[in-house]
C-alpha atoms as a PDB file:
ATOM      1  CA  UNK A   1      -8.597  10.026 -10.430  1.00  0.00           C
ATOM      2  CA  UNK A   2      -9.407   6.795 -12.254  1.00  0.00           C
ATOM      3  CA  UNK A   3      -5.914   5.258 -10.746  1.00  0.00           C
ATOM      4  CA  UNK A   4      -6.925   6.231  -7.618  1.00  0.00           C
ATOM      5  CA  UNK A   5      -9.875   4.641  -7.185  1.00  0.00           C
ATOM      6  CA  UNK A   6      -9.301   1.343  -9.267  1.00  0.00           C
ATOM      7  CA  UNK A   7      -6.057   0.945  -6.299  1.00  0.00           C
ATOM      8  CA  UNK A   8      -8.504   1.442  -3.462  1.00  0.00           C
ATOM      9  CA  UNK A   9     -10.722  -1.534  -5.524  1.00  0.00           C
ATOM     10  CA  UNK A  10      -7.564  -3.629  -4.629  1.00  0.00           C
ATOM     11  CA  UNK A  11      -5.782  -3.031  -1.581  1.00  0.00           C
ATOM     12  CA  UNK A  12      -7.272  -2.225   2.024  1.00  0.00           C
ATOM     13  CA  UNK A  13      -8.385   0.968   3.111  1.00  0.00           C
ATOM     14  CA  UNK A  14      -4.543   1.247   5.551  1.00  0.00           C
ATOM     15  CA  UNK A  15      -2.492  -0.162   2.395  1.00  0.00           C
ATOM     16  CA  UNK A  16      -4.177   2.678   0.207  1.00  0.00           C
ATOM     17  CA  UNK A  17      -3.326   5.544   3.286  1.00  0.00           C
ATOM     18  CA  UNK A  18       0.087   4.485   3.752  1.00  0.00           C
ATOM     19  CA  UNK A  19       0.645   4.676  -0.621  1.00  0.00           C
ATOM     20  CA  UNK A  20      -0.922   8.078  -0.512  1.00  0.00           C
ATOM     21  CA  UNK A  21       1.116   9.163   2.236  1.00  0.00           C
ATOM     22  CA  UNK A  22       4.554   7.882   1.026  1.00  0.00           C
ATOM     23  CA  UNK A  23       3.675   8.770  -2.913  1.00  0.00           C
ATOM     24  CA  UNK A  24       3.371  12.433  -1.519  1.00  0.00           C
ATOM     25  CA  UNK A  25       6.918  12.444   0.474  1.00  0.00           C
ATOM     26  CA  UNK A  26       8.365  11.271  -2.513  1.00  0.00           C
ATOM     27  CA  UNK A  27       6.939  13.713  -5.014  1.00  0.00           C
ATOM     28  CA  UNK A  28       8.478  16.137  -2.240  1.00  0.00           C
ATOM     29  CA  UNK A  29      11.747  14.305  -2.489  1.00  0.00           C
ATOM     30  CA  UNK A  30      11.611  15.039  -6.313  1.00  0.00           C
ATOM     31  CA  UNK A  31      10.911  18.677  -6.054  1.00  0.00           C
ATOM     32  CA  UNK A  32      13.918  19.215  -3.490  1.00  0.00           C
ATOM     33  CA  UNK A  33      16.559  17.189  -5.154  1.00  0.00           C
ATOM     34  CA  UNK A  34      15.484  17.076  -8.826  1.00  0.00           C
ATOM     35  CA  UNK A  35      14.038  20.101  -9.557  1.00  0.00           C
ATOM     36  CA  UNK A  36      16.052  22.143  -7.114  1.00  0.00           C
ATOM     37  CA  UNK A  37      12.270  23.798  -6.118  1.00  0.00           C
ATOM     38  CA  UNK A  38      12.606  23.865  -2.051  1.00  0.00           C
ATOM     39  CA  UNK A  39      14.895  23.588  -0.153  1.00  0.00           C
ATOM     40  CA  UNK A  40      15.022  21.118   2.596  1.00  0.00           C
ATOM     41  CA  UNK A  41      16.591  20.958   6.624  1.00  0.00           C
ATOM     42  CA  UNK A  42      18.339  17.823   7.948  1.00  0.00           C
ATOM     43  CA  UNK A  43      15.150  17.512  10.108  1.00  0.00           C
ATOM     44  CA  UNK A  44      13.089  17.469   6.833  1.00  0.00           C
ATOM     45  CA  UNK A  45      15.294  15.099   4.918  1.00  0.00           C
ATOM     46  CA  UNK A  46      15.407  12.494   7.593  1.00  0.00           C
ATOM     47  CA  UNK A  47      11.652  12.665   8.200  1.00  0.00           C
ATOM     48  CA  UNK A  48      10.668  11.846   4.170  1.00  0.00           C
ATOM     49  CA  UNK A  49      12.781   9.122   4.453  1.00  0.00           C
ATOM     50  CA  UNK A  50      11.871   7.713   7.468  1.00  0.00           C
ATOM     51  CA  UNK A  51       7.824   7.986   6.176  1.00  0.00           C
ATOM     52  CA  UNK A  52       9.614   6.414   3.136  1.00  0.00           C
ATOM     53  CA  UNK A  53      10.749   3.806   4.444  1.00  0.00           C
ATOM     54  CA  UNK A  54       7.948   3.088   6.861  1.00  0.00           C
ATOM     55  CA  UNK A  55       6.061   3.007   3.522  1.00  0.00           C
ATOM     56  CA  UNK A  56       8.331   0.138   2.455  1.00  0.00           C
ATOM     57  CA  UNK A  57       8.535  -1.810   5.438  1.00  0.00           C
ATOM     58  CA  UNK A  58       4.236  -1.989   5.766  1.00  0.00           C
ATOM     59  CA  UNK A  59       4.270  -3.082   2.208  1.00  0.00           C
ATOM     60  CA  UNK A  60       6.955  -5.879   2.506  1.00  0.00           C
ATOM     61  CA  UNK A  61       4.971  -6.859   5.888  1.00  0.00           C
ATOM     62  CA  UNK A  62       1.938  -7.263   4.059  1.00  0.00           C
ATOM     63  CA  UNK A  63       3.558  -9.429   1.515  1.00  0.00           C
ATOM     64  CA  UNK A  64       4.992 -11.397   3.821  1.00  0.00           C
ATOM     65  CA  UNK A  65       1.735 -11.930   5.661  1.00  0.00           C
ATOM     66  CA  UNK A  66      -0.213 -12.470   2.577  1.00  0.00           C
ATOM     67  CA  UNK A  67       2.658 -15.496   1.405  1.00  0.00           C
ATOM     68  CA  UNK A  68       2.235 -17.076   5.004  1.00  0.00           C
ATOM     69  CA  UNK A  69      -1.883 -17.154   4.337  1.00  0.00           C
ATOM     70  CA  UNK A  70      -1.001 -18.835   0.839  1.00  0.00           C
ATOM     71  CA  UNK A  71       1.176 -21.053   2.361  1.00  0.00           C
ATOM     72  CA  UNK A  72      -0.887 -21.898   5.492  1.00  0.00           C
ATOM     73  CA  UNK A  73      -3.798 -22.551   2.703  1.00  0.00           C
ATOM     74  CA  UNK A  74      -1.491 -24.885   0.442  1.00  0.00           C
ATOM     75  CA  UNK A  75      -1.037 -26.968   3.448  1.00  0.00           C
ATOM     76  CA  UNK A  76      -4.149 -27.316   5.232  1.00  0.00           C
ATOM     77  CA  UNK A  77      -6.340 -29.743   3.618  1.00  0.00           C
ATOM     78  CA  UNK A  78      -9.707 -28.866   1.488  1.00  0.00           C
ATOM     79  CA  UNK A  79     -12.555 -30.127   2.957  1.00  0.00           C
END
């Protein structure tokens, strides 16, 4: 879709495979709990949330890494 590819215009080709990847486990996450749909094991559960949360966890280490670049850039002089 349009979305799609206007995301992949923005963020690197590992950011855009680890969105894909954790969008998905949460639209399953949604169709077990919300809608009732499937039905999920303990095994199951725990592994969407741990892809979940590994989801998380890349994003907040990019954004950490991409403040310590701006940072690192503030401080260094222009030549």
């Amino acid at each position: 879709s349009y979305t799609s590819i206007w995301a992949q215009s923005l963020i690197s080709a590992t950011s855009f495979l680890v969105m894909i990847n954790a969008n998905k486990f949460v639209i399953i996450g949604i169709e077990a709990f919300g809608m009732h749909s499937k039905a999920l094991n303990h095994i199951q559960v725990f592994g969407a949330s741990l892809t979940i949360l590994g989801g998380v966890l890349y994003g907040k280490s990019r954004q950490w890494i991409e403040q310590e670049a701006e940072e690192r850039k503030t401080l260094l002089p222009s030549k």
